[in-house]
PDB file of N, CA and C in Angstrom:
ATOM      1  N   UNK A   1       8.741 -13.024  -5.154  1.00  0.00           N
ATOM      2  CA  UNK A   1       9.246 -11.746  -4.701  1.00  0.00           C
ATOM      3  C   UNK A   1       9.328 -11.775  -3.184  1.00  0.00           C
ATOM      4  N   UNK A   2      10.492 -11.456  -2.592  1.00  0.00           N
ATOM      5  CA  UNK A   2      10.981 -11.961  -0.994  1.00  0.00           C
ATOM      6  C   UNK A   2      10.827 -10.576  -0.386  1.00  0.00           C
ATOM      7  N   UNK A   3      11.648 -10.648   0.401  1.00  0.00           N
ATOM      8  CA  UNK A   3      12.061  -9.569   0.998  1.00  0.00           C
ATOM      9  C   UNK A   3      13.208  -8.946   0.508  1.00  0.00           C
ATOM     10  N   UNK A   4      14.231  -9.719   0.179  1.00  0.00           N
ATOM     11  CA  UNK A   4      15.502  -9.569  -0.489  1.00  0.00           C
ATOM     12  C   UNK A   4      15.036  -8.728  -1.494  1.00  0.00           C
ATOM     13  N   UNK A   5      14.161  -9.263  -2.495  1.00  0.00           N
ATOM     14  CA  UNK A   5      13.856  -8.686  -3.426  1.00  0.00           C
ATOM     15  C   UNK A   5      13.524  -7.067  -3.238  1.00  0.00           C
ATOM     16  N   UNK A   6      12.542  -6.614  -2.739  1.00  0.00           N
ATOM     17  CA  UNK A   6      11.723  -5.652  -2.326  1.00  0.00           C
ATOM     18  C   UNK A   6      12.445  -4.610  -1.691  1.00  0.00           C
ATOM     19  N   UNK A   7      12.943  -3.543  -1.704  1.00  0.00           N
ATOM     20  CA  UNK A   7      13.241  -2.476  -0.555  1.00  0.00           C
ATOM     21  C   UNK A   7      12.035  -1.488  -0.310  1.00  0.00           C
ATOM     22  N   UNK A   8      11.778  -1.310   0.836  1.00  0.00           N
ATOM     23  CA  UNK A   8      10.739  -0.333   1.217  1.00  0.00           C
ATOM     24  C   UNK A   8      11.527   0.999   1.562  1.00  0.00           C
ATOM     25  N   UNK A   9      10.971   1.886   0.538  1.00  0.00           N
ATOM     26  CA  UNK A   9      11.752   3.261   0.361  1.00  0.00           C
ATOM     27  C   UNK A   9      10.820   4.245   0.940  1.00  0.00           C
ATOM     28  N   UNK A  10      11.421   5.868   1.635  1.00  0.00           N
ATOM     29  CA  UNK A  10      10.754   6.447   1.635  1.00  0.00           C
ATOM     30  C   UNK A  10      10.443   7.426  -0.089  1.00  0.00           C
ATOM     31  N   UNK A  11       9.312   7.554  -0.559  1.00  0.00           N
ATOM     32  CA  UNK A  11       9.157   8.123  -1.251  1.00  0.00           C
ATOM     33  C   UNK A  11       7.578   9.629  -1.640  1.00  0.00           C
ATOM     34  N   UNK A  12       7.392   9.452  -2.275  1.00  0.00           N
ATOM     35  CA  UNK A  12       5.856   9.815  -2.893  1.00  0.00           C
ATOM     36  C   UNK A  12       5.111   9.036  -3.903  1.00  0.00           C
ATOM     37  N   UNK A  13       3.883   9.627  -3.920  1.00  0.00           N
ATOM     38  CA  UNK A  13       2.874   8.542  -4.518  1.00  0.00           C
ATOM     39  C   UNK A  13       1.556   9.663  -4.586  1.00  0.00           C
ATOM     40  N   UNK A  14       1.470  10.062  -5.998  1.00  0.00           N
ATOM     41  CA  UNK A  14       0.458  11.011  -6.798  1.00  0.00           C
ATOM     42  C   UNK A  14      -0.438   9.997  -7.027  1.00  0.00           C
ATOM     43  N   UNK A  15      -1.966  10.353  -6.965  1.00  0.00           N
ATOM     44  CA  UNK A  15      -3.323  10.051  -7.142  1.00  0.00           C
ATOM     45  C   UNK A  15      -3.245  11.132  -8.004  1.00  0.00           C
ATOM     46  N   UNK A  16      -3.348  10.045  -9.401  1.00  0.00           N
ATOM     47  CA  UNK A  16      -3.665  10.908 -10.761  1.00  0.00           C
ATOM     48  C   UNK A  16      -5.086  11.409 -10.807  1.00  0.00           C
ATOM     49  N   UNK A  17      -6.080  10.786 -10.093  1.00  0.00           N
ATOM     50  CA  UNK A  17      -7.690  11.398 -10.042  1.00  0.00           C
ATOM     51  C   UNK A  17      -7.614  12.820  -9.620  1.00  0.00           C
ATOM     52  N   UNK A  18      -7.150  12.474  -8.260  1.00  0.00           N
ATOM     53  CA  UNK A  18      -7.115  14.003  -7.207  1.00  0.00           C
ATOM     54  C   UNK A  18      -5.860  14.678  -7.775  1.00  0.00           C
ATOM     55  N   UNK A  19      -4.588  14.457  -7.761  1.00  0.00           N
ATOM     56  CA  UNK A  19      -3.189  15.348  -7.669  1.00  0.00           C
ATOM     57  C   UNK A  19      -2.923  15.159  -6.360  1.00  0.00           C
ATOM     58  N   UNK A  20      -3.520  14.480  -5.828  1.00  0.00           N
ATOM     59  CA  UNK A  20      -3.108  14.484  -4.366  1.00  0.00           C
ATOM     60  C   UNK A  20      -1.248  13.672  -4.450  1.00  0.00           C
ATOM     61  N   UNK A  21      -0.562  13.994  -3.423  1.00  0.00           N
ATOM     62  CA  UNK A  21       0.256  13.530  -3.517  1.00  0.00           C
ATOM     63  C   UNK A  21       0.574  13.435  -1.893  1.00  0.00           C
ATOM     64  N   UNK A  22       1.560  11.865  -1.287  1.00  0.00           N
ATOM     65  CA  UNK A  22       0.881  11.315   0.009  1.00  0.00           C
ATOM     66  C   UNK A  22       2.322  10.627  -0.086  1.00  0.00           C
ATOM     67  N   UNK A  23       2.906  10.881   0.914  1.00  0.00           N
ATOM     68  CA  UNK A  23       4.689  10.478   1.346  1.00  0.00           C
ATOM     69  C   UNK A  23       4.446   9.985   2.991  1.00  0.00           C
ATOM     70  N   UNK A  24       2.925   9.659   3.524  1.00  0.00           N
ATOM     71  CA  UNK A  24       2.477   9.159   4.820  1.00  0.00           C
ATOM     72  C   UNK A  24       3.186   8.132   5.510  1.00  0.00           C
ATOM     73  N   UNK A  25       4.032   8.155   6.288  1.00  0.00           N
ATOM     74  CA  UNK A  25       4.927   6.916   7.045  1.00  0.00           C
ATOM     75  C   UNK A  25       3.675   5.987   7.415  1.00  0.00           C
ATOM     76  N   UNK A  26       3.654   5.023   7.190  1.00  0.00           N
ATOM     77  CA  UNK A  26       2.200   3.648   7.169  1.00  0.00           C
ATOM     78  C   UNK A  26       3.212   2.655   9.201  1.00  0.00           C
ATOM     79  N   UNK A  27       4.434   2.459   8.526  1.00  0.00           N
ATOM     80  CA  UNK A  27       5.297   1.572   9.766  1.00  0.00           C
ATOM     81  C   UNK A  27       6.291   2.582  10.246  1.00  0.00           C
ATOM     82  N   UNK A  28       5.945   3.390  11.616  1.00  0.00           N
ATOM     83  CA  UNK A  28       7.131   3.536  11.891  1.00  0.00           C
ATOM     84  C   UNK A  28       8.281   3.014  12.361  1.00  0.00           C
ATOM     85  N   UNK A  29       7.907   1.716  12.914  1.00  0.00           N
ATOM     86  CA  UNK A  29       9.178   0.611  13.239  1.00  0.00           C
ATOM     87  C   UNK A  29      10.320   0.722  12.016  1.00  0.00           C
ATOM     88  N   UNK A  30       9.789   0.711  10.868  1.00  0.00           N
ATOM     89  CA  UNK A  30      10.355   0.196  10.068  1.00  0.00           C
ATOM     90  C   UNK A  30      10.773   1.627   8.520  1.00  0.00           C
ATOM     91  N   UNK A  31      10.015   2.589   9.254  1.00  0.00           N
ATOM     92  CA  UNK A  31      10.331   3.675   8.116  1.00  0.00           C
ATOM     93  C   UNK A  31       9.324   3.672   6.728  1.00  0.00           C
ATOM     94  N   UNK A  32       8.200   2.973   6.548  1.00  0.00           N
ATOM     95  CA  UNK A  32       8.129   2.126   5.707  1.00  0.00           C
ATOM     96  C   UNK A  32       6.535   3.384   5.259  1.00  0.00           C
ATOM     97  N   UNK A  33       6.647   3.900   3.777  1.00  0.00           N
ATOM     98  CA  UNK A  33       5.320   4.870   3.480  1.00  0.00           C
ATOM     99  C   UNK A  33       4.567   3.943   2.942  1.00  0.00           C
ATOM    100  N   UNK A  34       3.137   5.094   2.556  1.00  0.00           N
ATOM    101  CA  UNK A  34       2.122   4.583   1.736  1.00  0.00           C
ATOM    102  C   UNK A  34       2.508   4.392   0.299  1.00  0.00           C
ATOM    103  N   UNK A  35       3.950   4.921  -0.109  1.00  0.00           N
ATOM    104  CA  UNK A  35       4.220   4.384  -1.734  1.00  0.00           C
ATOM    105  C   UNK A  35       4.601   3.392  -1.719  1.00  0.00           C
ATOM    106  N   UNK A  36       5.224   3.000  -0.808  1.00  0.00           N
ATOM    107  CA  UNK A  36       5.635   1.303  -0.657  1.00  0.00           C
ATOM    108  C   UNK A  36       4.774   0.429  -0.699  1.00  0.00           C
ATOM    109  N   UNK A  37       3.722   0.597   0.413  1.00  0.00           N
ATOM    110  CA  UNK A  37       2.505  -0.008   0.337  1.00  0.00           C
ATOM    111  C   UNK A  37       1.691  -0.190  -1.364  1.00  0.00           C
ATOM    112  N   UNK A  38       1.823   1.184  -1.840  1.00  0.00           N
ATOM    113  CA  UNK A  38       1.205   0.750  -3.284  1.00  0.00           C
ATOM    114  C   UNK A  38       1.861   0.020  -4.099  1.00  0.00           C
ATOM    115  N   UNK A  39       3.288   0.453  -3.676  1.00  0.00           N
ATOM    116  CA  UNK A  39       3.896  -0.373  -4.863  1.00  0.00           C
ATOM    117  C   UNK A  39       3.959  -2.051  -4.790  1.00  0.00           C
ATOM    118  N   UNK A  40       3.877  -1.805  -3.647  1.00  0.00           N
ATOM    119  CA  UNK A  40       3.650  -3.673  -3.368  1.00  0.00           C
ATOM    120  C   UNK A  40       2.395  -4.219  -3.831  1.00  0.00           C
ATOM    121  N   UNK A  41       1.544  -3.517  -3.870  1.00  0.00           N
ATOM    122  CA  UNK A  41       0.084  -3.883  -4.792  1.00  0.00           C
ATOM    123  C   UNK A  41       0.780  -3.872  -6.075  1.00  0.00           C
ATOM    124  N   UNK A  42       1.069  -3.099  -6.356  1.00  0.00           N
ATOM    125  CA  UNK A  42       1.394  -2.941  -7.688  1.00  0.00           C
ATOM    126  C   UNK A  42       1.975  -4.139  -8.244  1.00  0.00           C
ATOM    127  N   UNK A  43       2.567  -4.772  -7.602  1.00  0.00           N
ATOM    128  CA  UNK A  43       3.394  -5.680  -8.108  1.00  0.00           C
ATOM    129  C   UNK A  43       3.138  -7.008  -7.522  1.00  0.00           C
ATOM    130  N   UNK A  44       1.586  -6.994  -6.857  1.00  0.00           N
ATOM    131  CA  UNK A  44       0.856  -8.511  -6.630  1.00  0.00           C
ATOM    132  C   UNK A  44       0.655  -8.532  -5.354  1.00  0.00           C
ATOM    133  N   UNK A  45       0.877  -7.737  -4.585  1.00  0.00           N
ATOM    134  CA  UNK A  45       0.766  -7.955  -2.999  1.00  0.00           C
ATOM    135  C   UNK A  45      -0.509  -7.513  -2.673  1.00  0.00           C
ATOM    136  N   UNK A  46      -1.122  -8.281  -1.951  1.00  0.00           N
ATOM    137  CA  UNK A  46      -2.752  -7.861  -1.581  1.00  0.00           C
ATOM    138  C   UNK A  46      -3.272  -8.095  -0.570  1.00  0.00           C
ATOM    139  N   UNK A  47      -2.072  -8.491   0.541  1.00  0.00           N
ATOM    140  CA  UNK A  47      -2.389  -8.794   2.132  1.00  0.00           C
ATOM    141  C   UNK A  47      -1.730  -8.170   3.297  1.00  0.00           C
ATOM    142  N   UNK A  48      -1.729  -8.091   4.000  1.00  0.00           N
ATOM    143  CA  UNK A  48      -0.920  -7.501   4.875  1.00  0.00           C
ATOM    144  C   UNK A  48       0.402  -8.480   5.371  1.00  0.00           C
ATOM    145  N   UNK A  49      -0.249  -9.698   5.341  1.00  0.00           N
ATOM    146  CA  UNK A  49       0.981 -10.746   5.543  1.00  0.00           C
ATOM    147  C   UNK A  49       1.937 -10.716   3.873  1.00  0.00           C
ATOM    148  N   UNK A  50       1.742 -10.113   2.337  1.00  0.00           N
ATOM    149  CA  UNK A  50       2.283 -10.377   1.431  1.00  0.00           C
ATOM    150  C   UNK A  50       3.427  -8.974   1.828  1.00  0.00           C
ATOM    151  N   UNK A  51       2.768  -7.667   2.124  1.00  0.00           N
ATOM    152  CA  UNK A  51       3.362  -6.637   2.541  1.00  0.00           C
ATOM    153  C   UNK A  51       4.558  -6.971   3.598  1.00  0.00           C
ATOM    154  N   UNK A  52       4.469  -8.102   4.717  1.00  0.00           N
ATOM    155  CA  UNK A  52       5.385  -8.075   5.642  1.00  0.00           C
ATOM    156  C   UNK A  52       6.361  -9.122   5.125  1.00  0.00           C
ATOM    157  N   UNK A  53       6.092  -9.393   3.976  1.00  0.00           N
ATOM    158  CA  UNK A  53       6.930 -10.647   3.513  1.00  0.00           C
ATOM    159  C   UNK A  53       7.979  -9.537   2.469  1.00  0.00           C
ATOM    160  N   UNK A  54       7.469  -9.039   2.018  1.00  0.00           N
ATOM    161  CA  UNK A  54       7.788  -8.019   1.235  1.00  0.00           C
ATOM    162  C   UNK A  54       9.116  -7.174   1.647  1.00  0.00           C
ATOM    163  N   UNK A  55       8.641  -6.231   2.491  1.00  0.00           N
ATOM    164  CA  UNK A  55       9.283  -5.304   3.340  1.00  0.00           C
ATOM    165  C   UNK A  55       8.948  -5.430   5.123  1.00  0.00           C
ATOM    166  N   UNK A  56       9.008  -6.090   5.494  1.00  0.00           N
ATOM    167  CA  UNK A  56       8.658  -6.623   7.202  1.00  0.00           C
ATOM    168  C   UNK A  56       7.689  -5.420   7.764  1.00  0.00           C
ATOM    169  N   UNK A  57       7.226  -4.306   7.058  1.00  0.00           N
ATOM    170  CA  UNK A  57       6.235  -3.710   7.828  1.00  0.00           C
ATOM    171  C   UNK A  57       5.231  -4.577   7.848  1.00  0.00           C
ATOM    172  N   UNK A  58       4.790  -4.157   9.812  1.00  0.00           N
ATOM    173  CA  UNK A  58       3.687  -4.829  10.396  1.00  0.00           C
ATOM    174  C   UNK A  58       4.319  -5.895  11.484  1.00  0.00           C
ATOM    175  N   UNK A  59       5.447  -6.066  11.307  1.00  0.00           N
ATOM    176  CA  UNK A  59       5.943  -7.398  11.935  1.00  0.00           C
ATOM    177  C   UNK A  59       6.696  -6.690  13.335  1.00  0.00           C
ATOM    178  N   UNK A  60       6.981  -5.364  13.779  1.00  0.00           N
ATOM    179  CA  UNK A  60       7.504  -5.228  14.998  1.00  0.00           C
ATOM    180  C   UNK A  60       6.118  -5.143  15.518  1.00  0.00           C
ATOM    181  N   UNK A  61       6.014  -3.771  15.967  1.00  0.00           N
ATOM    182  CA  UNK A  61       4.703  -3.721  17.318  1.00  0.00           C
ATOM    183  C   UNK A  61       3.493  -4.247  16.420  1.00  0.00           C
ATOM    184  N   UNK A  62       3.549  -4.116  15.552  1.00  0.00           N
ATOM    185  CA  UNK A  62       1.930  -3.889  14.661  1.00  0.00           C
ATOM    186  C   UNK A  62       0.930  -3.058  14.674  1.00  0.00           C
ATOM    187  N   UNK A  63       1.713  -1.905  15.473  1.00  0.00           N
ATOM    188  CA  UNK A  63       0.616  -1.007  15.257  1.00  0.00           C
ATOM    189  C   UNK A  63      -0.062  -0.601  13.958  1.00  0.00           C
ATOM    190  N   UNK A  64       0.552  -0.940  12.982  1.00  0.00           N
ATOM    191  CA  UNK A  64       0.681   0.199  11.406  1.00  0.00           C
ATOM    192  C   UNK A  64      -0.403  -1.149  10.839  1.00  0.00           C
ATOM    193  N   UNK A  65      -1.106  -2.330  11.448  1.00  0.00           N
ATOM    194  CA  UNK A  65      -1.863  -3.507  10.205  1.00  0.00           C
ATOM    195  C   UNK A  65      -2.729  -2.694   9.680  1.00  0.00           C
ATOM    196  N   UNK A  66      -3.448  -1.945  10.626  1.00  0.00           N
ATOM    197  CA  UNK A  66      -5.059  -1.491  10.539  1.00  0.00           C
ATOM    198  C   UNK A  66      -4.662  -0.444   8.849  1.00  0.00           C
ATOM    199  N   UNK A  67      -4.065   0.512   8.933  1.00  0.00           N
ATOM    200  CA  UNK A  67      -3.161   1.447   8.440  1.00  0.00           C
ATOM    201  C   UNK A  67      -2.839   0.630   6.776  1.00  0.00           C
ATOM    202  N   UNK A  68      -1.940  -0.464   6.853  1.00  0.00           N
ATOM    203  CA  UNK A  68      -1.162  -1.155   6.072  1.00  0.00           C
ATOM    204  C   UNK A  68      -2.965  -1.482   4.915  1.00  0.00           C
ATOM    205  N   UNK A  69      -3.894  -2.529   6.130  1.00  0.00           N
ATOM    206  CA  UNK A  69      -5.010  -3.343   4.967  1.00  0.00           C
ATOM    207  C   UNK A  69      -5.860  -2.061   4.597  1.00  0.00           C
ATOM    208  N   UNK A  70      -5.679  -0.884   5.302  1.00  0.00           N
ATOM    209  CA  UNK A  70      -6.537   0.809   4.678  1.00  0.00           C
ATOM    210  C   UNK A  70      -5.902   0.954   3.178  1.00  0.00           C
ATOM    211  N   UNK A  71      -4.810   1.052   3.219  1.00  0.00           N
ATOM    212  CA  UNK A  71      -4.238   1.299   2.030  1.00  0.00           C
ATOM    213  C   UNK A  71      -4.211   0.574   1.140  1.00  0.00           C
ATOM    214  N   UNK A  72      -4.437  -0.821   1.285  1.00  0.00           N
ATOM    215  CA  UNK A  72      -4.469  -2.041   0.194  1.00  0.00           C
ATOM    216  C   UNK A  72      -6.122  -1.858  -0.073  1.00  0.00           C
ATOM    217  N   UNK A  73      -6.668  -1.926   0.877  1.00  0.00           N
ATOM    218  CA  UNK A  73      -8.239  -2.097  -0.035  1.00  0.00           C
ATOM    219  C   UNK A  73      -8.542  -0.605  -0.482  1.00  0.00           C
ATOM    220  N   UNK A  74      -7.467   0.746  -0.174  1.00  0.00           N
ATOM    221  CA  UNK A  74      -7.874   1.903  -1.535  1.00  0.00           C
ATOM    222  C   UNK A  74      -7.517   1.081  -2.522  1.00  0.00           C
ATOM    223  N   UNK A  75      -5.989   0.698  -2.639  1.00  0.00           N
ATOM    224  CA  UNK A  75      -5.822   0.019  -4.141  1.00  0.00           C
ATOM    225  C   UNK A  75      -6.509  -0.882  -4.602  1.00  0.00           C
ATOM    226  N   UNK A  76      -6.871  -1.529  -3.736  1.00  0.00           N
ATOM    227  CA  UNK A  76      -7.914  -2.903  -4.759  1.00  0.00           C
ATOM    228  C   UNK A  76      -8.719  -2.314  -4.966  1.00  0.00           C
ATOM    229  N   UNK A  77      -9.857  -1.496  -4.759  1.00  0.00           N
ATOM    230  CA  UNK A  77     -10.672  -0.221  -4.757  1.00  0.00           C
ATOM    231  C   UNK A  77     -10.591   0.397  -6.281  1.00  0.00           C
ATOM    232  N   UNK A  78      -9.369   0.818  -6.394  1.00  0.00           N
ATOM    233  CA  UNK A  78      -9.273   1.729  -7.375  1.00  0.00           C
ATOM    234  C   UNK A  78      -8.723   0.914  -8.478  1.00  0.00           C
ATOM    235  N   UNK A  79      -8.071  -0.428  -8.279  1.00  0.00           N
ATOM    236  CA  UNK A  79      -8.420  -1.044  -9.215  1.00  0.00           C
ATOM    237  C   UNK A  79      -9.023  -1.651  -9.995  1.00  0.00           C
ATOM    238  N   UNK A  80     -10.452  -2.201  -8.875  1.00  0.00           N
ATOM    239  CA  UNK A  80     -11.349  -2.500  -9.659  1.00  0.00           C
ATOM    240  C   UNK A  80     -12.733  -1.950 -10.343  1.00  0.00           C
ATOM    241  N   UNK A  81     -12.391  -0.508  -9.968  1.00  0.00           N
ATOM    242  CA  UNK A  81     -13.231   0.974 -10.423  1.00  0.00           C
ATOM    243  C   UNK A  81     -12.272   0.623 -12.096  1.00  0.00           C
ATOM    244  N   UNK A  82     -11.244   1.301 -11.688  1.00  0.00           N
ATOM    245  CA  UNK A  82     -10.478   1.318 -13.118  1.00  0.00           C
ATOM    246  C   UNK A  82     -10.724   0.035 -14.397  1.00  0.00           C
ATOM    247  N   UNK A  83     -11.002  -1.471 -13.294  1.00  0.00           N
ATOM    248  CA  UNK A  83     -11.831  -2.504 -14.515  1.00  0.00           C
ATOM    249  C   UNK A  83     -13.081  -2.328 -14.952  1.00  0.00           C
ATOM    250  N   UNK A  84     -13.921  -1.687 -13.960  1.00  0.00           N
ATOM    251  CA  UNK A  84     -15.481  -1.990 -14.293  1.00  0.00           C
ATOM    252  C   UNK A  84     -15.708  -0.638 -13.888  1.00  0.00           C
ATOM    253  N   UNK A  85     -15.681   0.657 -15.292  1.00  0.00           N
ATOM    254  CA  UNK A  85     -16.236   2.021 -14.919  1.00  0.00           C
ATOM    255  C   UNK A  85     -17.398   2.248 -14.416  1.00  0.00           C
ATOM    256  N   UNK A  86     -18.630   1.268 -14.746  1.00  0.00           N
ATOM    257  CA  UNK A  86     -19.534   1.707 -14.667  1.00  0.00           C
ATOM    258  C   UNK A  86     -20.159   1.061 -12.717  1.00  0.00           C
ATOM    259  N   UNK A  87     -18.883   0.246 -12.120  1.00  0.00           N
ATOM    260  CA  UNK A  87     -19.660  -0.232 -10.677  1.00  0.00           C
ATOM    261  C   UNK A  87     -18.533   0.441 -10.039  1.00  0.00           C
ATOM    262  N   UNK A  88     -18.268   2.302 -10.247  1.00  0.00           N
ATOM    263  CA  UNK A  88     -18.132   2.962  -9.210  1.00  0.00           C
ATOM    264  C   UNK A  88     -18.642   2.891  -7.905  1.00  0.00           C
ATOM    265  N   UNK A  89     -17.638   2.855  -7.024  1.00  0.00           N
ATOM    266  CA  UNK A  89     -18.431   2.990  -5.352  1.00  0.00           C
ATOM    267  C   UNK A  89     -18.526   4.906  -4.474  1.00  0.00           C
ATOM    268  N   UNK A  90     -19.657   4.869  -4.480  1.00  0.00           N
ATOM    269  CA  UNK A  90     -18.817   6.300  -3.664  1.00  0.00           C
ATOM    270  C   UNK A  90     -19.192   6.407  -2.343  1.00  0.00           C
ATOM    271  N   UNK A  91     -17.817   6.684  -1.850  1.00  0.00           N
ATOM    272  CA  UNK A  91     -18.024   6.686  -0.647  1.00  0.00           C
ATOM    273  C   UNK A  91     -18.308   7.906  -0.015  1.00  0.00           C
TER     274      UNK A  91
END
């Protein structure tokens, strides 16, 4: 999965726990939200360098890395709550 592949859209992105719902611009170089960011987990991405391969957020100024690996380790987070119910973390 390239870049070609991938478009980084603006969209939304519901947290079925909370209802929260989060349309947060992550790159502004690049336009690029936090649903993008998940969805790129979603679909195997788990670095910040897999994210810029993805959709090039992170690759102009870089301000947005710190931002970009926040949002990947919620998802790895909540994915591996969702494998193993019982080694909840709370933060």
């Amino acid at each position: 999965m390239g870049h070609q592949e991938f478009v980084c859209h603006l969209g939304t992105w519901a947290d079925a726990a909370s209802g929260v719902v989060s349309s947060m611009i992550v790159c502004q170089c690049l336009a690029t939200n936090e649903a993008a960011i998940r969805e790129i987990h979603a679909l195997g991405g788990t670095t910040v360098s897999d994210v810029y391969q993805h959709c090039g957020a992170g690759s102009d100024c870089a301000g947005c890395v710190a931002t970009i690996q926040a949002v990947l380790d919620q998802c790895a987070l909540a994915t591996l709550e969702d494998e193993h119910p019982r080694a909840r973390v709370r933060v």
